[in-house]
Protein backbone atom coordinates (compact mmCIF):
# COMPACT_ATOMS: atom_id res chain seq x y z
CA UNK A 1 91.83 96.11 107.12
CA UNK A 2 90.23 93.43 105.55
CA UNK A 3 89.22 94.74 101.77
CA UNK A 4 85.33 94.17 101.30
CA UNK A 5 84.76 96.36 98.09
CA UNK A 6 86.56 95.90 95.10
CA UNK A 7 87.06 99.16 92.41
CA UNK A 8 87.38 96.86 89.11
CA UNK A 9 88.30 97.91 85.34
CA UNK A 10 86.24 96.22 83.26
CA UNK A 11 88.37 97.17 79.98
CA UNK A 12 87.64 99.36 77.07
CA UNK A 13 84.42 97.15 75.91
CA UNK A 14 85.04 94.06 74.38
CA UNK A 15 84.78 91.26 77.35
CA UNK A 16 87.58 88.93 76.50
CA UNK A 17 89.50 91.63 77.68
CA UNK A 18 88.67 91.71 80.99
CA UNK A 19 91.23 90.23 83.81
CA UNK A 20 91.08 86.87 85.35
CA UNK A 21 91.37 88.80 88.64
CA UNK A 22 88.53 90.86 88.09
CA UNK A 23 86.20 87.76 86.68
CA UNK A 24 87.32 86.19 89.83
CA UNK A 25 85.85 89.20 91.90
CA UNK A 26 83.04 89.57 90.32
CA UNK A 27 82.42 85.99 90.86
CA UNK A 28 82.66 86.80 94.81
CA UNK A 29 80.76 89.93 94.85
CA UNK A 30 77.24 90.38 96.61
CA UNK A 31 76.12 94.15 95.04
CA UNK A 32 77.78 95.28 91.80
CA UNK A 33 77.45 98.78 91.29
CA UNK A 34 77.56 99.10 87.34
CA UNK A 35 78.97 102.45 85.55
CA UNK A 36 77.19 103.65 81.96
CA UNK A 37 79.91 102.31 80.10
CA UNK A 38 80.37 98.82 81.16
CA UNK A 39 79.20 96.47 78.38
CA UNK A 40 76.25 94.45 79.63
CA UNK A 41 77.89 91.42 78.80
CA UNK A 42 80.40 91.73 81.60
CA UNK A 43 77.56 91.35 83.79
CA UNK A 44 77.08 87.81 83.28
CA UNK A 45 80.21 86.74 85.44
CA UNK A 46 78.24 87.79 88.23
CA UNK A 47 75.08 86.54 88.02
CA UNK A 48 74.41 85.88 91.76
CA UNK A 49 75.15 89.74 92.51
CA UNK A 50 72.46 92.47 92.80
CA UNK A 51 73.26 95.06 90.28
CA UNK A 52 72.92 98.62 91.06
CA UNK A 53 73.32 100.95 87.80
CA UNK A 54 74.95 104.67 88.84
CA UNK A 55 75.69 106.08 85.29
CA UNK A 56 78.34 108.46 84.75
CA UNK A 57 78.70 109.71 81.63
CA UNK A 58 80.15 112.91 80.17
CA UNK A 59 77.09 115.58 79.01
CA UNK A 60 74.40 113.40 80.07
CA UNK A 61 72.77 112.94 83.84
CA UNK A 62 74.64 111.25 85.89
CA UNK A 63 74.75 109.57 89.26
CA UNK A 64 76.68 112.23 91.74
CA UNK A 65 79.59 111.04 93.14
CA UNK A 66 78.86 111.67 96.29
CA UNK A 67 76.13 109.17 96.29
CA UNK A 68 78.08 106.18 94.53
CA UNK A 69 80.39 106.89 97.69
CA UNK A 70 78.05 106.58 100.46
CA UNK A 71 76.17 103.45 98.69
CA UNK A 72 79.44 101.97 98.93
CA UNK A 73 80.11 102.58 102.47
CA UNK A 74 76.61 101.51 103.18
CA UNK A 75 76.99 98.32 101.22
CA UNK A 76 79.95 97.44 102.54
CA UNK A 77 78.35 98.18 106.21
CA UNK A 78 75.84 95.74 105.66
CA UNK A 79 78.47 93.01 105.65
CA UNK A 80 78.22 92.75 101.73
CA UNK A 81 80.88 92.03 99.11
CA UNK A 82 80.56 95.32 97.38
CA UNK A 83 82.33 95.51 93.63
CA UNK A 84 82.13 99.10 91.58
CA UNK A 85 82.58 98.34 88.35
CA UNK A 86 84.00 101.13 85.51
CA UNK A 87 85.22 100.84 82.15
CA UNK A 88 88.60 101.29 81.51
CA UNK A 89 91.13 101.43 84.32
CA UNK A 90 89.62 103.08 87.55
CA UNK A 91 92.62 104.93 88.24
CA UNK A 92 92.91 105.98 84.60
CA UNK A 93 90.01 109.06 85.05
CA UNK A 94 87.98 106.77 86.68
CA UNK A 95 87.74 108.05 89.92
CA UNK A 96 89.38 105.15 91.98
CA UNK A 97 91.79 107.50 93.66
CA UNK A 98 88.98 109.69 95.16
CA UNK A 99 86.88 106.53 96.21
CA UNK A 100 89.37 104.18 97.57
CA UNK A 101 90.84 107.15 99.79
CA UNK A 102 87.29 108.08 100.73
CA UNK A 103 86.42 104.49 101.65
CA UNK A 104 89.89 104.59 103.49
CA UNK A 105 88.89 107.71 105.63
CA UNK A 106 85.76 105.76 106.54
CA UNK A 107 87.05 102.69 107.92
CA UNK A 108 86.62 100.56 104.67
CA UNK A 109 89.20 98.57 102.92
CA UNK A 110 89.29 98.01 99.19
CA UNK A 111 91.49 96.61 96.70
CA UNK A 112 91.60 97.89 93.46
CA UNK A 113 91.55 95.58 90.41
CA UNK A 114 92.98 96.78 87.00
CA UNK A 115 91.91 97.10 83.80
CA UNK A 116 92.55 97.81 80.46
CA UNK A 117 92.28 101.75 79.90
CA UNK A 118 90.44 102.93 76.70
CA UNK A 119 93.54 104.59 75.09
CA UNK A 120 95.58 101.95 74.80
CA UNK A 121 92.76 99.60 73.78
CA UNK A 122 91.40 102.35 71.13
CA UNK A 123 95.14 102.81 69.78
CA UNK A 124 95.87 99.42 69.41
CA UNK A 125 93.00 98.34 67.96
CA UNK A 126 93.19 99.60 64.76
CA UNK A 127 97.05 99.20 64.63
CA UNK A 128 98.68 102.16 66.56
CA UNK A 129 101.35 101.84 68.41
CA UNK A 130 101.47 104.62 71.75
CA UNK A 131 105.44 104.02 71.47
CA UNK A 132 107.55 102.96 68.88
CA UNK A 133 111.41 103.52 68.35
CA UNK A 134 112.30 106.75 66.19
CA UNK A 135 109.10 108.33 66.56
CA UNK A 136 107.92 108.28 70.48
CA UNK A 137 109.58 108.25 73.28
CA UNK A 138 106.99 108.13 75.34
CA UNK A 139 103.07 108.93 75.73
CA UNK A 140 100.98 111.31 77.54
CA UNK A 141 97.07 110.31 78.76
CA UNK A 142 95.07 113.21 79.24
CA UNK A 143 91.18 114.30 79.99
CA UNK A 144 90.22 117.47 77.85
CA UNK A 145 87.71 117.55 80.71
CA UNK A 146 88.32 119.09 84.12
CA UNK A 147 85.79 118.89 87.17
CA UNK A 148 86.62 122.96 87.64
CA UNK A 149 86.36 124.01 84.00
CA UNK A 150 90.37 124.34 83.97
CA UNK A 151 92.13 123.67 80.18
CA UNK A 152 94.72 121.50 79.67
CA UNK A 153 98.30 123.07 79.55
CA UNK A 154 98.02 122.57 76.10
CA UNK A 155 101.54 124.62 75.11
CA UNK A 156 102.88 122.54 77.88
CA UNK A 157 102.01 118.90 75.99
CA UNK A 158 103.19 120.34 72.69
CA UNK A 159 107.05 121.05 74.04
CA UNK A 160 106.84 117.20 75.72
CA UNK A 161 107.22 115.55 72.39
CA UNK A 162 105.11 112.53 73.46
CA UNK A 163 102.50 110.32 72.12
CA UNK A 164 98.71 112.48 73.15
CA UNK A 165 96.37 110.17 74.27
CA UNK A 166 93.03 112.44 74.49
CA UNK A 167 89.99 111.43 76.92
CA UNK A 168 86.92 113.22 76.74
CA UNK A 169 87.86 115.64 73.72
CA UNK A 170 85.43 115.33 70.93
CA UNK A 171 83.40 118.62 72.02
CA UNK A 172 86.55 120.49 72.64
CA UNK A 173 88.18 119.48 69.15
CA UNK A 174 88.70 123.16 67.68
CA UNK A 175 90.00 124.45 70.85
CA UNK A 176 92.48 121.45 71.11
CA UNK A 177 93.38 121.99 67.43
CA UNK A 178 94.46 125.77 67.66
CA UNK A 179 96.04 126.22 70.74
CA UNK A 180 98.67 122.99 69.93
CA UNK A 181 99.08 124.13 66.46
CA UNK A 182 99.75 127.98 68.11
CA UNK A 183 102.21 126.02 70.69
CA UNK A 184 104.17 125.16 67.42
CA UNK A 185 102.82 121.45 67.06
CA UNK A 186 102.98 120.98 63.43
CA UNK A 187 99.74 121.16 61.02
CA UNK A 188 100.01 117.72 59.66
CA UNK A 189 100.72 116.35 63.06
CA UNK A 190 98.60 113.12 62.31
CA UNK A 191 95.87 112.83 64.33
CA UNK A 192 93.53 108.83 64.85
CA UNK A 193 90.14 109.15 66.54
CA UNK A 194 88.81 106.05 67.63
CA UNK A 195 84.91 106.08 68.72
CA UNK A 196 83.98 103.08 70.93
CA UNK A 197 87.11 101.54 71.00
CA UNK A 198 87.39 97.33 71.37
CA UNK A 199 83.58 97.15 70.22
CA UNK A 200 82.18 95.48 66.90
CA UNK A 201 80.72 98.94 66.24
CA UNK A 202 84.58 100.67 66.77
CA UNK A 203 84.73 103.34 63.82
CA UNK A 204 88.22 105.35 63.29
CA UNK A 205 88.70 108.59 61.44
CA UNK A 206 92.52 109.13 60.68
CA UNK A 207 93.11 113.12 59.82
CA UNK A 208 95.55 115.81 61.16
CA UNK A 209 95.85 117.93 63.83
CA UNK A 210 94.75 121.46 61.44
CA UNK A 211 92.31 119.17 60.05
CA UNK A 212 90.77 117.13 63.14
CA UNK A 213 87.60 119.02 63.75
CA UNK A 214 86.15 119.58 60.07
CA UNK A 215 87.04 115.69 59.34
CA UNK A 216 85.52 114.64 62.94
CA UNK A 217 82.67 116.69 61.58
CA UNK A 218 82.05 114.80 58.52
CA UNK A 219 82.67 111.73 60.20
CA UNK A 220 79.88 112.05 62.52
CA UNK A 221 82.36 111.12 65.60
CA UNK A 222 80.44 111.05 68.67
CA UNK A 223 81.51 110.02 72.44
CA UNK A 224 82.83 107.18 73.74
CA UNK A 225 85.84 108.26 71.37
CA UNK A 226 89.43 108.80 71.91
CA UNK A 227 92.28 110.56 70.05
CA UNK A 228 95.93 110.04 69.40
CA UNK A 229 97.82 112.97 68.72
CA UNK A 230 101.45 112.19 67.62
CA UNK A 231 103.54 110.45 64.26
CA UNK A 232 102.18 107.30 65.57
CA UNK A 233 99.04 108.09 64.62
CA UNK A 234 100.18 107.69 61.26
CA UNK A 235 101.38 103.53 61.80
CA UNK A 236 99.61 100.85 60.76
CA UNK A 237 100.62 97.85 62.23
CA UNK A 238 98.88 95.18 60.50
CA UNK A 239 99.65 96.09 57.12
CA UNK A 240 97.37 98.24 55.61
CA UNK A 241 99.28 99.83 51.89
CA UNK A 242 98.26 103.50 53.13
CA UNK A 243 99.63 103.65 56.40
CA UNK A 244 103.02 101.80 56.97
CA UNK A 245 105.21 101.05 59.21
CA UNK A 246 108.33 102.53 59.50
CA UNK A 247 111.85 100.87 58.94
CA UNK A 248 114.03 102.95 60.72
CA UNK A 249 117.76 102.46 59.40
CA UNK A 250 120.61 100.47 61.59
CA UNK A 251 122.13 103.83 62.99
CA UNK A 252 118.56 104.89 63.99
CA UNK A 253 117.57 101.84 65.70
CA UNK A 254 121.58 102.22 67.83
CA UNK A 255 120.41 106.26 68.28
CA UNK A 256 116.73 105.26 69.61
CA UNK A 257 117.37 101.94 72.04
């Protein structure tokens, strides 16, 4: 089949890091339909495109899902060039699985266009790196929000001795804090939490895991925000004097390659 609708990341926020791929599709596309968190300004590479807004956004009304679906199919129907458009990655808690298998069921082809998922952006952004050598071997992305009400294996995630990327968590911080500190994580586990992540606005709060909820507090963190959970959190890769880098000896770079 032919693809006609598009499922495109459009990146954590900040435009210039959208893909050429998905500028390029949005450039083709006859109905856009436009998530909450899309910046506006993403909108302007597809200015010949009706624009359908279906907000989804965590703790606030939202456009059900079931809906989004069938004006896809509909669009798409119709003969139309049909892009949905999400921040992040849509196959990074985004949904894109459930659609593009949905649209599959119904006859309708789609391709799906990455982007550039929030954690990664958020991490990055203010000079964290998910892995490094010596300190993470790897990284974990995960939503502290489940469609059936269903926690997080959070003992589980402890033992794994990866990088936590947290979606989705700043009104479950407490919970998040005490059942990975009783899974043995340590207390001063550092903790970064990045609200709206690749934005001029972006504001971080660095803290620890015991700590993370009292110093969110204070900070006034609010949603879009993101958390890493891990010794990276502690890095600072553009040089700031509190929060080095660090040099790992000769026999620990052999032990970690």
């Amino acid at each position: 089949m032919k693809p006609t609708v598009w499922l495109i990341g459009a990146g954590p926020g900040d435009p210039e890091l959208l893909t050429l791929k998905a500028v390029k599709a949005l450039g083709q596309a006859d109905v856009v339909l436009v998530d909450d968190l899309v910046n506006p300004q993403v909108l302007d590479y597809c200015p010949q495109a009706r624009l359908v807004y279906v907000g989804k956004r965590g703790g606030c009304r939202s456009t059900p899902q079931a809906f989004i679906q069938r004006l896809m199919l509909r669009y798409a129907r119709q003969g139309l060039r049909v892009a949905r458009l999400k921040g992040g990655d849509p196959c990074i808690f985004g949904r894109g699985g459930e659609e593009a298998l949905w649209l599959g069921s119904h006859g309708v082809a789609c391709e799906i266009v990455n982007g550039i998922t929030a954690g990664l952006a958020a991490a990055t952004s203010c000079g964290i790196p998910l892995t490094h050598r010596g300190m993470a071997q790897g990284v974990t992305l995960i939503t502290a929000h489940s469609q059936d009400g269903t926690t997080p294996d959070w003992a589980g995630l402890a033992r794994s001795r990866t990088t936590l990327v947290v979606y989705m968590g700043v009104a479950k911080l407490q919970d998040m804090s005490s059942q990975l500190l009783a899974a043995g994580m340590a207390a001063d586990t550092p903790v970064a939490m990045i609200e709206r992540a690749s934005l001029s606005d972006q504001r971080e709060c660095r803290s620890t895991l015991a700590a993370m909820a009292c110093d969110a507090a204070a900070f006034g963190l609010r949603s879009p925000a993101v958390l890493v959970i891990g010794d990276v959190a502690a890095c600072q890769m553009y040089g700031a004097a509190d929060a080095p880098m660090p040099h790992l000896s000769e026999p620990e770079l052999r032990r970690s390659a």
